[in-house]
N, C-alpha and C. Protein backbone atom coordinates (compact mmCIF):
# COMPACT_ATOMS: atom_id res chain seq x y z
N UNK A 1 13.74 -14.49 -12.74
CA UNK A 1 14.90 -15.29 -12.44
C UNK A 1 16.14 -14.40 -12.31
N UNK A 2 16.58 -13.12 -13.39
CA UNK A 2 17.62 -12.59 -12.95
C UNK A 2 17.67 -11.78 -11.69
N UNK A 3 16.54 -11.37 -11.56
CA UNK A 3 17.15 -10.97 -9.78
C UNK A 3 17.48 -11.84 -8.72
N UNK A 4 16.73 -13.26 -8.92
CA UNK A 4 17.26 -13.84 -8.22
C UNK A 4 18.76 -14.44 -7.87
N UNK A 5 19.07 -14.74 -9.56
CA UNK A 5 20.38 -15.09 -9.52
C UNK A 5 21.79 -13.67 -9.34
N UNK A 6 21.12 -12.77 -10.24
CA UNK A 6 22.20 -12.07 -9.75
C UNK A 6 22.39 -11.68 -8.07
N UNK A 7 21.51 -11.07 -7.27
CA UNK A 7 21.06 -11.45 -6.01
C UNK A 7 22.53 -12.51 -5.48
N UNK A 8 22.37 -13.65 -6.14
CA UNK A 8 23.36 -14.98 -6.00
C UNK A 8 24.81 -14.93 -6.44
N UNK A 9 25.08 -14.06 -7.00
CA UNK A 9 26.35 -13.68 -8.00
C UNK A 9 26.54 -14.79 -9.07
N UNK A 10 25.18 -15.76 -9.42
CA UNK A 10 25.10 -16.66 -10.40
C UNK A 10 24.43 -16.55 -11.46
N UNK A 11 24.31 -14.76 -12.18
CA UNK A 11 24.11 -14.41 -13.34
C UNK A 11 24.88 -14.62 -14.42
N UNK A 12 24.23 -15.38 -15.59
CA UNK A 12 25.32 -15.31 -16.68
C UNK A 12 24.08 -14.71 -17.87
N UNK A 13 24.26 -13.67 -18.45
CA UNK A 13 23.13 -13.61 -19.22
C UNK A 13 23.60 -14.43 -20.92
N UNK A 14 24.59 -15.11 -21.59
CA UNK A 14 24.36 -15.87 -22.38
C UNK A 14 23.83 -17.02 -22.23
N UNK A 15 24.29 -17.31 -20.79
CA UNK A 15 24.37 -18.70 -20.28
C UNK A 15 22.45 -19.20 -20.48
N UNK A 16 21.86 -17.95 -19.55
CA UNK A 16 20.77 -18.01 -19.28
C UNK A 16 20.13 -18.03 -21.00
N UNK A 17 20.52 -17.07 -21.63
CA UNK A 17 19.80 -17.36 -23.50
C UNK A 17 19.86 -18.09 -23.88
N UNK A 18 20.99 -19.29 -23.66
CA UNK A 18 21.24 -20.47 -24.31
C UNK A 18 20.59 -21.62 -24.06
N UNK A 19 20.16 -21.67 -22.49
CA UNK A 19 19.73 -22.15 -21.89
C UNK A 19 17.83 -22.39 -22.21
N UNK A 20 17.74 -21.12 -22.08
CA UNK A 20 15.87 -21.14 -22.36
C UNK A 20 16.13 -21.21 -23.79
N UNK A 21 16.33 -21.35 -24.85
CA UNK A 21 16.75 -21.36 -25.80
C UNK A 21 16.33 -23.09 -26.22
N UNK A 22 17.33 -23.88 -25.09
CA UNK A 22 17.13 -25.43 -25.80
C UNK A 22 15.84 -26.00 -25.01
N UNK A 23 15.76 -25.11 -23.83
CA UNK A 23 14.36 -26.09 -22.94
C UNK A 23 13.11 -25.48 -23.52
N UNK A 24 13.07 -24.43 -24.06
CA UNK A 24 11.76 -23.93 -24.42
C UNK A 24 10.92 -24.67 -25.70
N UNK A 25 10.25 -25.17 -25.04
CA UNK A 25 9.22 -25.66 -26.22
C UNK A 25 7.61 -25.23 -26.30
N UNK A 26 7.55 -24.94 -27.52
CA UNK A 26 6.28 -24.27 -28.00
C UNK A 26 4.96 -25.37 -27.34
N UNK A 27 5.21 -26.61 -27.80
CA UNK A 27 3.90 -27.92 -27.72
C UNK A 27 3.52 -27.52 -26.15
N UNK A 28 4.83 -27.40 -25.58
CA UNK A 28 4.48 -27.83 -24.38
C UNK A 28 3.93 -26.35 -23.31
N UNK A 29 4.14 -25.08 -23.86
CA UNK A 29 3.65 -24.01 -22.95
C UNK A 29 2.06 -24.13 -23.19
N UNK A 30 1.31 -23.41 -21.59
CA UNK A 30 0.05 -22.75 -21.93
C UNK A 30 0.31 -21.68 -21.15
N UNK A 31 -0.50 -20.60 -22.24
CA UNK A 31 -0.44 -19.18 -21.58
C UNK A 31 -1.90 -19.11 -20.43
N UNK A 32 -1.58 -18.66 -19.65
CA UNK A 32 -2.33 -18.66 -18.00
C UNK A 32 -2.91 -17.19 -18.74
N UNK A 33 -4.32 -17.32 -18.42
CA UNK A 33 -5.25 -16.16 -18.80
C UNK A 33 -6.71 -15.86 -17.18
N UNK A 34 -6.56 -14.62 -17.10
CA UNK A 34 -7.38 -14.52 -15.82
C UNK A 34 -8.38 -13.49 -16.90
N UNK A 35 -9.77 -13.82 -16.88
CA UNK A 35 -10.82 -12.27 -17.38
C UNK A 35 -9.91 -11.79 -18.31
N UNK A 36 -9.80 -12.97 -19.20
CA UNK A 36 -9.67 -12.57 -20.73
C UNK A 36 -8.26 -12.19 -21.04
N UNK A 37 -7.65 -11.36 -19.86
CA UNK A 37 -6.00 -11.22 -19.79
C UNK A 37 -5.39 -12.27 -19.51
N UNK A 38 -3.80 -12.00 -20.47
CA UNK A 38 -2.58 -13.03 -20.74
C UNK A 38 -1.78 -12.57 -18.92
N UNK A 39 -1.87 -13.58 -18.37
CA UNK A 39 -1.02 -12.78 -16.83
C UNK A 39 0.11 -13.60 -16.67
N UNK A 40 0.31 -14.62 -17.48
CA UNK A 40 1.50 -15.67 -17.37
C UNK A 40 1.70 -16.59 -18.28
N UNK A 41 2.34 -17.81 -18.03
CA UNK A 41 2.92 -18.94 -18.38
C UNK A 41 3.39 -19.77 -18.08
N UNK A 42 3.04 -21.23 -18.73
CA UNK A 42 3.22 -22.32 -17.93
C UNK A 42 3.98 -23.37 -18.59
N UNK A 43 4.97 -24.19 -18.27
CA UNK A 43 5.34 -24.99 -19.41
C UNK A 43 5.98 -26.30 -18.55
N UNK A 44 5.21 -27.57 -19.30
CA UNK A 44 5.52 -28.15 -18.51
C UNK A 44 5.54 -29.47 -19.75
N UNK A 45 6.88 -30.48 -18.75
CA UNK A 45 7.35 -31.70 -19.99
C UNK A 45 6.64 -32.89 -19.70
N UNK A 46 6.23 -33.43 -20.16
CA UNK A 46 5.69 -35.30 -20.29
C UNK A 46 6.98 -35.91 -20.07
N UNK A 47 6.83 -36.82 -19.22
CA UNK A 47 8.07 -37.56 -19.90
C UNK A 47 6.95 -39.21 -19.02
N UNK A 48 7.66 -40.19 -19.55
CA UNK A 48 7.16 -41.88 -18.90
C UNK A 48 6.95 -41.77 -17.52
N UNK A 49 7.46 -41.22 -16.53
CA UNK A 49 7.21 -41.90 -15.08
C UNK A 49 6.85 -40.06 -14.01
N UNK A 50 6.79 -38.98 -15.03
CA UNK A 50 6.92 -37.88 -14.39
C UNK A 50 6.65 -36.68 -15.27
N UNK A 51 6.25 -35.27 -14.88
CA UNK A 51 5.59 -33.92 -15.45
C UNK A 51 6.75 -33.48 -14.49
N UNK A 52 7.16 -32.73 -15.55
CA UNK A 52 8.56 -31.75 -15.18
C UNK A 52 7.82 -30.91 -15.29
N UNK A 53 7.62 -29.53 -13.99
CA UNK A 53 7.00 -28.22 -14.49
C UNK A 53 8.76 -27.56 -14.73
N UNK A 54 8.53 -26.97 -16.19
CA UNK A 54 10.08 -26.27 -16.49
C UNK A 54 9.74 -25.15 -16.24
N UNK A 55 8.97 -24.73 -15.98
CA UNK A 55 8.19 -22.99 -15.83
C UNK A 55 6.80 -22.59 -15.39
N UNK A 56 6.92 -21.82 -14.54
CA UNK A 56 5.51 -21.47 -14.67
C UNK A 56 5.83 -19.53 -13.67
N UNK A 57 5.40 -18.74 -14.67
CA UNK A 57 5.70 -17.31 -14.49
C UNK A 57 4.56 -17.16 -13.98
N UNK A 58 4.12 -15.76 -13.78
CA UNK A 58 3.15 -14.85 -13.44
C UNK A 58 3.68 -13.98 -13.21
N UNK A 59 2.70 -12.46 -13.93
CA UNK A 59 2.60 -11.12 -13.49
C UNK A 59 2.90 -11.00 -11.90
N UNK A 60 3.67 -10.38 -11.73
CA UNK A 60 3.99 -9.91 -10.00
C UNK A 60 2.48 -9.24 -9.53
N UNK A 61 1.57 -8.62 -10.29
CA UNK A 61 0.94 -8.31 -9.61
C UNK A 61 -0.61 -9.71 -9.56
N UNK A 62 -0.21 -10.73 -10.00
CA UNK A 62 -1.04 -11.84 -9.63
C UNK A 62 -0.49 -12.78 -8.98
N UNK A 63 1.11 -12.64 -8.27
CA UNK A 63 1.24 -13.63 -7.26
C UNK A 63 0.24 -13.30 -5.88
N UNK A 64 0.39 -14.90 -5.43
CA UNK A 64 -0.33 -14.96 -4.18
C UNK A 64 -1.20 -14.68 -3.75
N UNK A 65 -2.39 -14.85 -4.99
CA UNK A 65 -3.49 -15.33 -5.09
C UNK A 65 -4.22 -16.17 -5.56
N UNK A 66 -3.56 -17.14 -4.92
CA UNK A 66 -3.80 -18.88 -4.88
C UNK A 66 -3.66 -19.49 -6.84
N UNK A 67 -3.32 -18.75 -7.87
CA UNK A 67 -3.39 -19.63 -8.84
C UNK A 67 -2.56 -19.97 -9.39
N UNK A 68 -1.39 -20.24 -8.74
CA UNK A 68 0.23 -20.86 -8.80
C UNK A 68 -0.60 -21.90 -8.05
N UNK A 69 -1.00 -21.74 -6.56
CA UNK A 69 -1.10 -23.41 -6.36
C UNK A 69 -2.48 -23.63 -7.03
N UNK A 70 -3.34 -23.59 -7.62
CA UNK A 70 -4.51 -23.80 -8.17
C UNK A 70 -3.84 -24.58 -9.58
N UNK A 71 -3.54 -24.36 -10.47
CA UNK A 71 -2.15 -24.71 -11.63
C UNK A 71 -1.63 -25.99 -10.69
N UNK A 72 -0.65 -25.79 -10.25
CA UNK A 72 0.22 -26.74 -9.94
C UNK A 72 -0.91 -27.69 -9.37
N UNK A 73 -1.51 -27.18 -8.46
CA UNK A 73 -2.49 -29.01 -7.89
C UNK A 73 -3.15 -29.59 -8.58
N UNK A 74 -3.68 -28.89 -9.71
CA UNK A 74 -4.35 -29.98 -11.12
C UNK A 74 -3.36 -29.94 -11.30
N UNK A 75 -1.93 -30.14 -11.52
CA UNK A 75 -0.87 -30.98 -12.30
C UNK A 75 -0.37 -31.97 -11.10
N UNK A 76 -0.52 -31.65 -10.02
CA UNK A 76 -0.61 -33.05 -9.46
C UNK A 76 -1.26 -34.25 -9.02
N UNK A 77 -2.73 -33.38 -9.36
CA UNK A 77 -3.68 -34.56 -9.71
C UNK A 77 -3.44 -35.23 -10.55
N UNK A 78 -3.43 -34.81 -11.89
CA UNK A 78 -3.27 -35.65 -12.92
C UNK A 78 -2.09 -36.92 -12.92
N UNK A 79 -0.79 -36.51 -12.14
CA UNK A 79 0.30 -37.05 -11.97
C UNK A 79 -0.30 -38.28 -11.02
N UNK A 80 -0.65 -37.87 -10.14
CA UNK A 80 -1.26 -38.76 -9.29
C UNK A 80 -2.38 -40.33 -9.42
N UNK A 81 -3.29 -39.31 -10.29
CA UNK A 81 -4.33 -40.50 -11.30
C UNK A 81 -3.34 -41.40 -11.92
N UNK A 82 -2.06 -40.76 -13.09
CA UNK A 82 -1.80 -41.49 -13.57
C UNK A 82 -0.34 -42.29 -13.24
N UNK A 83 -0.32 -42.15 -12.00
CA UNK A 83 0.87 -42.84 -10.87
C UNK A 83 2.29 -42.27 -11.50
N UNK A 84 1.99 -41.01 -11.44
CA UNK A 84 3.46 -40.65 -12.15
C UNK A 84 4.13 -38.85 -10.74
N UNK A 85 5.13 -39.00 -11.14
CA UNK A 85 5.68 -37.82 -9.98
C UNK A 85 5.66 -36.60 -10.50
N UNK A 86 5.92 -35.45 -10.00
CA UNK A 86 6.19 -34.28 -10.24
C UNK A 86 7.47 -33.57 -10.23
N UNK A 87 8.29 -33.16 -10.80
CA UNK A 87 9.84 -32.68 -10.81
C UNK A 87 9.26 -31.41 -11.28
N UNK A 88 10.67 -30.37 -10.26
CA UNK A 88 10.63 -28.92 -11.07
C UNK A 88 12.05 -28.45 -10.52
N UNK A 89 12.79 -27.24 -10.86
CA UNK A 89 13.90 -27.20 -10.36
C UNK A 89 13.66 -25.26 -9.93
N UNK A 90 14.27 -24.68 -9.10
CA UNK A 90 14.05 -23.41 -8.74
C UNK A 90 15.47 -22.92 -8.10
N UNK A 91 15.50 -21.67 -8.18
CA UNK A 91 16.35 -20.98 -7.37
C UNK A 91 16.09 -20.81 -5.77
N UNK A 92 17.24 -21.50 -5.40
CA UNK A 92 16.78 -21.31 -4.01
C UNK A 92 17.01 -20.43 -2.85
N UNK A 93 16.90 -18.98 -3.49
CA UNK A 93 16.19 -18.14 -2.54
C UNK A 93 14.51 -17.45 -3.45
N UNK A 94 14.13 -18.43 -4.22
CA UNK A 94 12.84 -17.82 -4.51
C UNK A 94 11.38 -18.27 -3.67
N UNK A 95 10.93 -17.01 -3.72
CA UNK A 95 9.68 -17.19 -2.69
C UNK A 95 8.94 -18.48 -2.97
N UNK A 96 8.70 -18.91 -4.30
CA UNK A 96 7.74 -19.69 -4.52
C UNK A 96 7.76 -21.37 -4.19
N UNK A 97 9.10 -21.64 -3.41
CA UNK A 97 9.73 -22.46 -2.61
C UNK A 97 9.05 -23.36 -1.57
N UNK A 98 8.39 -22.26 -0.67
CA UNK A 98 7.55 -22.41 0.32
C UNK A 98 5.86 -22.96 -0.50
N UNK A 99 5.69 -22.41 -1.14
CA UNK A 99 4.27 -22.84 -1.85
C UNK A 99 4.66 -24.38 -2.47
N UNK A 100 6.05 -24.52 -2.91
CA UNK A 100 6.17 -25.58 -3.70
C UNK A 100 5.99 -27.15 -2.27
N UNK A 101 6.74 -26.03 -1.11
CA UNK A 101 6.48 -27.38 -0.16
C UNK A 101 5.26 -27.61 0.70
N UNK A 102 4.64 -26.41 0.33
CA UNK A 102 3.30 -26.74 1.60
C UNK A 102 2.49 -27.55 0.58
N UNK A 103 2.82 -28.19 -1.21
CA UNK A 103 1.81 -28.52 -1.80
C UNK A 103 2.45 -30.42 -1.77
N UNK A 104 3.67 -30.43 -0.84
CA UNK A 104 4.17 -32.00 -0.99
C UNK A 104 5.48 -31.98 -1.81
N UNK A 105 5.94 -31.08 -2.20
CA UNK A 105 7.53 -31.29 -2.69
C UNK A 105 8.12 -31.30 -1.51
N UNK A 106 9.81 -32.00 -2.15
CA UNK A 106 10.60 -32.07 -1.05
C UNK A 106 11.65 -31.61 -1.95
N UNK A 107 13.08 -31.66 -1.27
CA UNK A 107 14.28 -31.27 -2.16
C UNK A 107 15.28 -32.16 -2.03
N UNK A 108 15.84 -32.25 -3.69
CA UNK A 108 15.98 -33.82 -3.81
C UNK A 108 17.63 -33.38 -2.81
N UNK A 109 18.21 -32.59 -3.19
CA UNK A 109 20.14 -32.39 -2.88
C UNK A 109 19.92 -31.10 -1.81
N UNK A 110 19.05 -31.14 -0.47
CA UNK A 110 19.41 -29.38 0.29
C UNK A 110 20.87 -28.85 -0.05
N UNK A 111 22.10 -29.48 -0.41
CA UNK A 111 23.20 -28.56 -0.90
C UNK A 111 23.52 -28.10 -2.35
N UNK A 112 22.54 -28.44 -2.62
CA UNK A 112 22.60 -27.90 -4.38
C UNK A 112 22.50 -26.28 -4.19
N UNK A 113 23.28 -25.50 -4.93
CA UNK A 113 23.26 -24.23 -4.90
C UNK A 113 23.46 -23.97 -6.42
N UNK A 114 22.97 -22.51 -7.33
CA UNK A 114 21.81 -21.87 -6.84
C UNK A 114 20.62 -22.28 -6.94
N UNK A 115 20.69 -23.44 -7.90
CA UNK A 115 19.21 -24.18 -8.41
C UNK A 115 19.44 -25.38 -7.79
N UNK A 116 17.69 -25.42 -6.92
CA UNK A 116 17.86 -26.71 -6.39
C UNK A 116 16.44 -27.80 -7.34
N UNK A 117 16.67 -28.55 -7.16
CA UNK A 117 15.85 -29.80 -7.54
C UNK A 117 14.94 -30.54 -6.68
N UNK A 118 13.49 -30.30 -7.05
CA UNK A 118 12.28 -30.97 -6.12
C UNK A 118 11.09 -31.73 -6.77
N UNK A 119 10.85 -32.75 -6.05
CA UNK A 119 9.93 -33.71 -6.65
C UNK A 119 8.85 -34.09 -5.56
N UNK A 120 7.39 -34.07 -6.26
CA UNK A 120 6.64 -34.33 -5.42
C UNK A 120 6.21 -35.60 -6.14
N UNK A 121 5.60 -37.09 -5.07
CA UNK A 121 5.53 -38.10 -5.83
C UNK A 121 6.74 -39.05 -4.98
N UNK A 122 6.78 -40.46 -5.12
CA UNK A 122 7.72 -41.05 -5.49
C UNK A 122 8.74 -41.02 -3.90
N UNK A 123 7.26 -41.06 -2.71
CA UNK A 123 8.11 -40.66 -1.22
C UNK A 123 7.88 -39.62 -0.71
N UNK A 124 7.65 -38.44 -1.92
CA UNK A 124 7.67 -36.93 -1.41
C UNK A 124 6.45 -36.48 -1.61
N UNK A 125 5.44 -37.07 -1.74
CA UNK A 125 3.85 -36.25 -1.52
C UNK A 125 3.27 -37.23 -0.03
C-alpha cells in the first residue's frame, strides 16, 4: 500500500498505523499458505447483508498466479449461496483493480480518490 499511496502524495504513515490498528482483527484473518509456506493474508468482515474483503496481501513473488482470484471466487460463492454482496475498498492505481473487475466488481463513486470503493453483488455481479 505505501508505494502506492505515496506514488499518490496520499502517504500519511501515522494515519496509516492508526488505521490498520482499529480494522485489524485477529478472528477474522487467514494466513494464505502454498506447499506448506506462509505467502500471504487474508482478512475479511461478516457483516448481515455482505463480506467486506478488508485485505488480502500476497508475496510479490506469488502474484498472478491465479490465487487472488481463486480466494476471492470462493468468497463470492459463498456470498452468493447466501444472497449476500461483496465490498472491498483499494487504491486506485493498484494493479489488482483489473482482477477485481474481470471477477464482477464495479466501483461504487469512479471520483473517489485515492481509495476507491467496490462491490460485487447487489447489480454489480
Amino acid at each position: 500500500m505505501r508505494p502506492l499511496m505515496i506514488a499518490l502524495g496520499s502517504w500519511n504513515e501515522d494515519e496509516r498505523r492508526a488505521s490498520l490498528r482499529r480494522s485489524y482483527k485477529t478472528a477474522e484473518i487467514s494466513v494464505i499458505t502454498l506447499n506448506g509456506s506462509d505467502i500471504g493474508w487474508m482478512q475479511v468482515s461478516e457483516r448481515d447483508t455482505d463480506y467486506n474483503l478488508a485485505q488480502i496481501q500476497l508475496l510479490d513473488e506469488h502474484c498472478g498466479n491465479g490465487i487472488g482470484t481463486h480466494l476471492i471466487g470462493d468468497l463470492i460463492g459463498r456470498a452468493q449461496r447466501e444472497g449476500k454482496t461483496v465490498s472491498l475498498s483499494a487504491i486506485r492505481t493498484n494493479r489488482a483493480i483489473k482482477l477485481y473487475e474481470r471477477l464482477g466488481f464495479r466501483v461504487i463513486d469512479p471520483d473517489a480518490t485515492p481509495i476507491i470503493d467496490m462491490v460485487w453483488g447487489d447489480g454489480g455481479s
